[in-house]
PDB file of N, CA and C in Angstrom:
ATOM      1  N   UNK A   1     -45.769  -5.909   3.709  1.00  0.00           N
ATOM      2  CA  UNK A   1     -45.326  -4.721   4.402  1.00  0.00           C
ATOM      3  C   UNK A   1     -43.794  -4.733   4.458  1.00  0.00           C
ATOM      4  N   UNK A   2     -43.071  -3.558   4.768  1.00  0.00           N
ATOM      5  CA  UNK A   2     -41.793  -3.218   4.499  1.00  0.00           C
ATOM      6  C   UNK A   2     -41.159  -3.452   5.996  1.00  0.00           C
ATOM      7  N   UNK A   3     -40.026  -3.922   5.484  1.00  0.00           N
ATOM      8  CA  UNK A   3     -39.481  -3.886   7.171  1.00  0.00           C
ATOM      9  C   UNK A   3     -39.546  -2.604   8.300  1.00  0.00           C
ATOM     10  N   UNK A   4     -39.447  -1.793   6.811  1.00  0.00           N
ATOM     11  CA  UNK A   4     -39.157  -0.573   7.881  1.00  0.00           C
ATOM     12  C   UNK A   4     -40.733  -0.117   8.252  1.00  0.00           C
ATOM     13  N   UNK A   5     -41.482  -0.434   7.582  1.00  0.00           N
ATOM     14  CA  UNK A   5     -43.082  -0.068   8.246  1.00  0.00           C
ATOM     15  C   UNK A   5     -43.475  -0.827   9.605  1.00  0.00           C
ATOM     16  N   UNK A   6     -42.669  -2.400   9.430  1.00  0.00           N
ATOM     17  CA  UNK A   6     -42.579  -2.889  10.580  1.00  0.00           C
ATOM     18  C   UNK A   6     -41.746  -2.252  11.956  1.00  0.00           C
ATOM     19  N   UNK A   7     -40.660  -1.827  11.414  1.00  0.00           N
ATOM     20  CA  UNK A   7     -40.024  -1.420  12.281  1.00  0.00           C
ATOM     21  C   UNK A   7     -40.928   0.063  12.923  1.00  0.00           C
ATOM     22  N   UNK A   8     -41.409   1.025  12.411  1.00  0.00           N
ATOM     23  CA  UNK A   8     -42.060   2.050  12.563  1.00  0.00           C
ATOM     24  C   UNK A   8     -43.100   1.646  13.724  1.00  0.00           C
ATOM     25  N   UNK A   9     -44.018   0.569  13.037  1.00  0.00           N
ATOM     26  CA  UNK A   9     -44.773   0.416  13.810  1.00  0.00           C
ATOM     27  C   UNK A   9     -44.609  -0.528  15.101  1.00  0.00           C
ATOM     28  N   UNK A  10     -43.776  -1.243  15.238  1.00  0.00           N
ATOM     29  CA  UNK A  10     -42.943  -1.715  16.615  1.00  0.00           C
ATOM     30  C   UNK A  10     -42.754  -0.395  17.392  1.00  0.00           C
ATOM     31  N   UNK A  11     -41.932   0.501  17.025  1.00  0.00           N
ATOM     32  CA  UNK A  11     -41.342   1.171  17.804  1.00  0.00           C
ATOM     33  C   UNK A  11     -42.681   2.295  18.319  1.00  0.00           C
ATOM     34  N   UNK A  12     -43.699   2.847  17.649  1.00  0.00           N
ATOM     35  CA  UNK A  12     -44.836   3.204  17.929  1.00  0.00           C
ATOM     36  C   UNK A  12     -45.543   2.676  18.646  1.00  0.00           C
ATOM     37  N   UNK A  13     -45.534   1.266  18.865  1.00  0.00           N
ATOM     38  CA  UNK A  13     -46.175   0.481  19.921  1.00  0.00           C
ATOM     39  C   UNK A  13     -45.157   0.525  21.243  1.00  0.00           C
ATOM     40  N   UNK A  14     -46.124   0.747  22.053  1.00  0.00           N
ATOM     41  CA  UNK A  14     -45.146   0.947  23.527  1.00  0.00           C
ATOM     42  C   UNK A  14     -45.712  -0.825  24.455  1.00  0.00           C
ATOM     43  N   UNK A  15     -44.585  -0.984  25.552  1.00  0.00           N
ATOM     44  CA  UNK A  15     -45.252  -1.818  26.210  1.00  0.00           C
ATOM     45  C   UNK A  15     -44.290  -1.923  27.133  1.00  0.00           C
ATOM     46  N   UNK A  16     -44.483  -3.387  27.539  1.00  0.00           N
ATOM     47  CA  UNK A  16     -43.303  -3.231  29.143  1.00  0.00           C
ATOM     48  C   UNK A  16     -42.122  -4.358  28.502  1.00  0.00           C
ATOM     49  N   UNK A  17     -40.923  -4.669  29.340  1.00  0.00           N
ATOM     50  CA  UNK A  17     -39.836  -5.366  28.726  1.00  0.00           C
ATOM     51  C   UNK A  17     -39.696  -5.951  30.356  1.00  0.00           C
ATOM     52  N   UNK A  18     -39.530  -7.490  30.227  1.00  0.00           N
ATOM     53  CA  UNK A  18     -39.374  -7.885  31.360  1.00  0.00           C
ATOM     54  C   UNK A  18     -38.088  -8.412  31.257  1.00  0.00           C
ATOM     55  N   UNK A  19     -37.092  -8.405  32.222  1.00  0.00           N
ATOM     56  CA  UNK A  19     -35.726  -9.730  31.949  1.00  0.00           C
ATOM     57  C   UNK A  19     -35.979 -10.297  33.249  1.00  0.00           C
ATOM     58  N   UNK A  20     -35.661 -11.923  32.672  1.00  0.00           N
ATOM     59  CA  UNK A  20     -35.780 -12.712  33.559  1.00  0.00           C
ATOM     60  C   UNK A  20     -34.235 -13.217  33.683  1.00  0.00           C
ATOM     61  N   UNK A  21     -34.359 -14.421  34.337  1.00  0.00           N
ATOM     62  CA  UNK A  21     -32.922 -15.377  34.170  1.00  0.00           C
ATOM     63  C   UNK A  21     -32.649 -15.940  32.925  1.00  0.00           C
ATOM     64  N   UNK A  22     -33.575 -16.705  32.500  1.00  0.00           N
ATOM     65  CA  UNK A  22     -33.412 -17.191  30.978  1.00  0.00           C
ATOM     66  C   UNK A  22     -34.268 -16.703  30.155  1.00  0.00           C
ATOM     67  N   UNK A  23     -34.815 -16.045  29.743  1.00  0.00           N
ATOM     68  CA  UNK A  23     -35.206 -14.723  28.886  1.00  0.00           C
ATOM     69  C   UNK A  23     -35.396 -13.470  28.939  1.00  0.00           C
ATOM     70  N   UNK A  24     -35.674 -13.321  27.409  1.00  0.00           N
ATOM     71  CA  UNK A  24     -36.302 -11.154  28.043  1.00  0.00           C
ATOM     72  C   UNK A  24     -37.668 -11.363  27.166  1.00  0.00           C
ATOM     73  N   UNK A  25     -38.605 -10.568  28.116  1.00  0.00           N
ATOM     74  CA  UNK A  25     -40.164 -10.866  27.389  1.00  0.00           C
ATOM     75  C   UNK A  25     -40.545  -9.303  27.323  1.00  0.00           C
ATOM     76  N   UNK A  26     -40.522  -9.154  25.635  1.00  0.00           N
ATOM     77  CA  UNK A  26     -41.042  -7.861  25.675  1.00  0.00           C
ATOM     78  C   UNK A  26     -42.835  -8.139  25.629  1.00  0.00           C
ATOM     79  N   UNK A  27     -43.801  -7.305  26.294  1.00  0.00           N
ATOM     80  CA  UNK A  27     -45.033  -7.389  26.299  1.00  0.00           C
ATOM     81  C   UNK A  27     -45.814  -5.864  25.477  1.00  0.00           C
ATOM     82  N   UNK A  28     -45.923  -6.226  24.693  1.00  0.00           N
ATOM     83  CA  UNK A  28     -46.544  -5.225  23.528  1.00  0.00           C
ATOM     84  C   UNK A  28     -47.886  -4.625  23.847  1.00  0.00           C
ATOM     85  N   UNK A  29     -48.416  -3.441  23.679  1.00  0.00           N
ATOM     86  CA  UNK A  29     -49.747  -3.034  23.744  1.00  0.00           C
ATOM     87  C   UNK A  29     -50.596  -3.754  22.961  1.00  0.00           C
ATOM     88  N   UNK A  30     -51.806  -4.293  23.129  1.00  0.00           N
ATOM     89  CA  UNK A  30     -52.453  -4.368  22.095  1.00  0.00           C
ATOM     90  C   UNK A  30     -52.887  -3.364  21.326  1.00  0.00           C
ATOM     91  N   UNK A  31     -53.288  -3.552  19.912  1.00  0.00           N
ATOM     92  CA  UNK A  31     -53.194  -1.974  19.179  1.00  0.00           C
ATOM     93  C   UNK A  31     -53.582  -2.923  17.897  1.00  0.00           C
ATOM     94  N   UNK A  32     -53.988  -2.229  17.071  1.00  0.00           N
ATOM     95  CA  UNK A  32     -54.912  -2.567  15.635  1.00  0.00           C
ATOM     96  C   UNK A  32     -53.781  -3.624  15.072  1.00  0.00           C
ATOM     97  N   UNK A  33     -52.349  -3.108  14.844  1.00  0.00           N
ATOM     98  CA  UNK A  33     -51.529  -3.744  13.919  1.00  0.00           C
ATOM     99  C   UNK A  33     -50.603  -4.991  14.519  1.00  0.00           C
ATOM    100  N   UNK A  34     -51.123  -5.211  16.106  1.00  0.00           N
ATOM    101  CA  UNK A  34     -50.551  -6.361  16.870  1.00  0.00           C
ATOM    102  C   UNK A  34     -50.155  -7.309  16.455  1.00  0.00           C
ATOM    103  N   UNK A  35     -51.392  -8.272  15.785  1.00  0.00           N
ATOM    104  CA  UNK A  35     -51.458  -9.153  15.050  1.00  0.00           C
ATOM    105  C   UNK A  35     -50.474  -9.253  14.140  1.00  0.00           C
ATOM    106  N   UNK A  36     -50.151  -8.510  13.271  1.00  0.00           N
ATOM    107  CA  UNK A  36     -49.194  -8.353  12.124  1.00  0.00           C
ATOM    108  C   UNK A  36     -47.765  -8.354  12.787  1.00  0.00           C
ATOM    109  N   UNK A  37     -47.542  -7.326  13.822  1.00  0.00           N
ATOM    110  CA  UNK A  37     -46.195  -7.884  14.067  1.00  0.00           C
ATOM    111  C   UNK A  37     -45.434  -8.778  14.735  1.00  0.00           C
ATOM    112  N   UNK A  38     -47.160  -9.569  15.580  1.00  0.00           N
ATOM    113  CA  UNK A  38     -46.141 -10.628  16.603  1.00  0.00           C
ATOM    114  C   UNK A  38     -46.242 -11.766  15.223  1.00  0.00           C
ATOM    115  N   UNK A  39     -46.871 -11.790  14.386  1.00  0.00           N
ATOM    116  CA  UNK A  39     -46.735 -12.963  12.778  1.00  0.00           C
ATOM    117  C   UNK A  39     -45.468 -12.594  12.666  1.00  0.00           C
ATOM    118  N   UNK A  40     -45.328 -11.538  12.316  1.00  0.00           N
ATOM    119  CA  UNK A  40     -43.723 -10.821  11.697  1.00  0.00           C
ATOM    120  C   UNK A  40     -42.308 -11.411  12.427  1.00  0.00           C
ATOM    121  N   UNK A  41     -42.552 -11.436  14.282  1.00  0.00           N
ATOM    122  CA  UNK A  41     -41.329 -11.944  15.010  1.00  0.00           C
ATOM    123  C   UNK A  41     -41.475 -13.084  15.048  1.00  0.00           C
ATOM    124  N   UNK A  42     -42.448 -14.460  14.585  1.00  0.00           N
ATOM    125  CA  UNK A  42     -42.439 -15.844  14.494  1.00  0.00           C
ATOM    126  C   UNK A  42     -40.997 -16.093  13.455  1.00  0.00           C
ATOM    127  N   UNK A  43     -41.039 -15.594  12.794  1.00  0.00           N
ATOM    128  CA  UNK A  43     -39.600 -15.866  12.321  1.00  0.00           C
ATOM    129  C   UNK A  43     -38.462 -15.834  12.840  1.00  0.00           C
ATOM    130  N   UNK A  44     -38.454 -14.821  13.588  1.00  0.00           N
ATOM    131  CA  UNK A  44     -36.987 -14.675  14.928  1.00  0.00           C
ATOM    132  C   UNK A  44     -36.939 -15.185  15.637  1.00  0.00           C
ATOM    133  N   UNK A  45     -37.982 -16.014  16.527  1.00  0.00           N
ATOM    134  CA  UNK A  45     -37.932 -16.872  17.711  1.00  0.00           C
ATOM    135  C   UNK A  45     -36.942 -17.212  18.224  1.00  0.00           C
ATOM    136  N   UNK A  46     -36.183 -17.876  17.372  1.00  0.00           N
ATOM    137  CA  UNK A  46     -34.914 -18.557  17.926  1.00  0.00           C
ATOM    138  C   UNK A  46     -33.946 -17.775  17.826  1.00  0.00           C
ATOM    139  N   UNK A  47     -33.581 -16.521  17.542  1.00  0.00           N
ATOM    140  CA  UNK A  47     -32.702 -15.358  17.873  1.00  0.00           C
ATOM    141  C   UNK A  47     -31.858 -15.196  19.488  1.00  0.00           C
ATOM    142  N   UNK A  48     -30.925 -14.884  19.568  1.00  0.00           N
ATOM    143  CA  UNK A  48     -30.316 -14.923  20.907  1.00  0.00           C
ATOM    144  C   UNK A  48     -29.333 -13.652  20.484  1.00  0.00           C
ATOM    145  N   UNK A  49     -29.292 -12.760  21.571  1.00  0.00           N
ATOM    146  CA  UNK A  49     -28.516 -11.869  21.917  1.00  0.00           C
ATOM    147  C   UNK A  49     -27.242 -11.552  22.645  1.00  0.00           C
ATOM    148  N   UNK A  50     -25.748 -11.767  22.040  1.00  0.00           N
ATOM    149  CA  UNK A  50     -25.006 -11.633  23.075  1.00  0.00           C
ATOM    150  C   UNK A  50     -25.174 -10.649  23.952  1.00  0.00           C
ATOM    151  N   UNK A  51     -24.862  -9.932  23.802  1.00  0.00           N
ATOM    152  CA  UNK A  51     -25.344  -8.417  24.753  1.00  0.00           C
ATOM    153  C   UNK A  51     -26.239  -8.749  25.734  1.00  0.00           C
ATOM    154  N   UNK A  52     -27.188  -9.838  26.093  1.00  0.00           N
ATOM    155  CA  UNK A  52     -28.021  -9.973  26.735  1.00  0.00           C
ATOM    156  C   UNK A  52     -27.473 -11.429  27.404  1.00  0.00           C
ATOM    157  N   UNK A  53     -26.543 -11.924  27.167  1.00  0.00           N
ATOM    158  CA  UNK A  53     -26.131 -13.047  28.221  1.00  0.00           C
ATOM    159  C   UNK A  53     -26.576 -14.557  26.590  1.00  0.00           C
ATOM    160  N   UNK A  54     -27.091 -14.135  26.080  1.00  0.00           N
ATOM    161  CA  UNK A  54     -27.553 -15.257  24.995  1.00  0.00           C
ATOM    162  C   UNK A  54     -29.363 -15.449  25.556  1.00  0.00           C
ATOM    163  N   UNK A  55     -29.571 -14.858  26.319  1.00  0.00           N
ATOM    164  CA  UNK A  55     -30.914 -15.218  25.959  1.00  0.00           C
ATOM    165  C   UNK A  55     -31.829 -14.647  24.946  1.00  0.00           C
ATOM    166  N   UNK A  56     -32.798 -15.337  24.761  1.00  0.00           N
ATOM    167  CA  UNK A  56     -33.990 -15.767  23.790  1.00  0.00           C
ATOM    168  C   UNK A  56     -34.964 -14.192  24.527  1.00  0.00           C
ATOM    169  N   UNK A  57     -35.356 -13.811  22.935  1.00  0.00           N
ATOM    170  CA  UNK A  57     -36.095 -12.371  23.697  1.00  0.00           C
ATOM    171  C   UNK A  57     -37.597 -12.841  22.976  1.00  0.00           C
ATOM    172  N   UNK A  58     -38.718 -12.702  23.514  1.00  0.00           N
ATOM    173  CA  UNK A  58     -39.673 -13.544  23.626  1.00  0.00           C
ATOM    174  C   UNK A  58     -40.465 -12.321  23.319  1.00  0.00           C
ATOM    175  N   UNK A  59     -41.616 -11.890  22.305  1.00  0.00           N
ATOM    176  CA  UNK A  59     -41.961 -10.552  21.844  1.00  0.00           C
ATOM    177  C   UNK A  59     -43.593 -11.281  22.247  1.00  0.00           C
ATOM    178  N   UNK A  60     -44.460 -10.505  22.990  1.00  0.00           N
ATOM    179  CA  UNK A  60     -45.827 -11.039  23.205  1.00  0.00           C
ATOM    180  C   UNK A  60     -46.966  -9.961  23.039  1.00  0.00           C
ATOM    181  N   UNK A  61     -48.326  -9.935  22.882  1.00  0.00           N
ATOM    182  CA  UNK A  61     -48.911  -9.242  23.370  1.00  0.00           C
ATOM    183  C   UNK A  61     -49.257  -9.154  24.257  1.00  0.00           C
ATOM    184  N   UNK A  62     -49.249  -7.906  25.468  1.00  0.00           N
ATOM    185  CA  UNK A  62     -49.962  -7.716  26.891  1.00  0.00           C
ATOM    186  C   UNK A  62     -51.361  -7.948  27.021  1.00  0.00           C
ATOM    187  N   UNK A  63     -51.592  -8.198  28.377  1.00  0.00           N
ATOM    188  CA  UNK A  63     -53.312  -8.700  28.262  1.00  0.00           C
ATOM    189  C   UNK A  63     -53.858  -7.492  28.656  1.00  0.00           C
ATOM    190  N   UNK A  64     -53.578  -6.671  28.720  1.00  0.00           N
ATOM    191  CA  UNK A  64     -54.285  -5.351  28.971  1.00  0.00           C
ATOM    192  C   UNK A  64     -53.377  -4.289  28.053  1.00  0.00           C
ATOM    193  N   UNK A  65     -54.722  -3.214  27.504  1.00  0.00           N
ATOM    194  CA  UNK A  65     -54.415  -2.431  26.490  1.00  0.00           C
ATOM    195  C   UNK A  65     -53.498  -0.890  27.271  1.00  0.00           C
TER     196      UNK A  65
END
């Protein structure tokens, strides 16, 4: 799949964004193509954001749809 199909379908998926002290946890809907994109952000894990203080943004699925 194409980044940008990834990207499409990220941004089509809605969910909640939490910030904590030492991270930000986005919590994703579950939704058919879930699977595929939290595989997709295992590669970014270790990503850090200045804009965000340097923390680690933590991409999950929510336990409710």
């Amino acid at each position: 799949m194409t980044s940008v199909k990834l990207y499409e379908k990220f941004i089509r998926n809605s969910g909640t964004v939490k910030i904590e002290q030492d991270q930000i946890i986005v919590l994703m809907k579950k939704k058919r193509d879930l699977p595929m994109l939290l595989e997709s952000f295992k590669k970014s894990e270790e990503i850090t954001i200045g804009q965000f203080e340097n923390r680690p943004i933590v991409i999950k699925g929510h336990t409710t749809s």
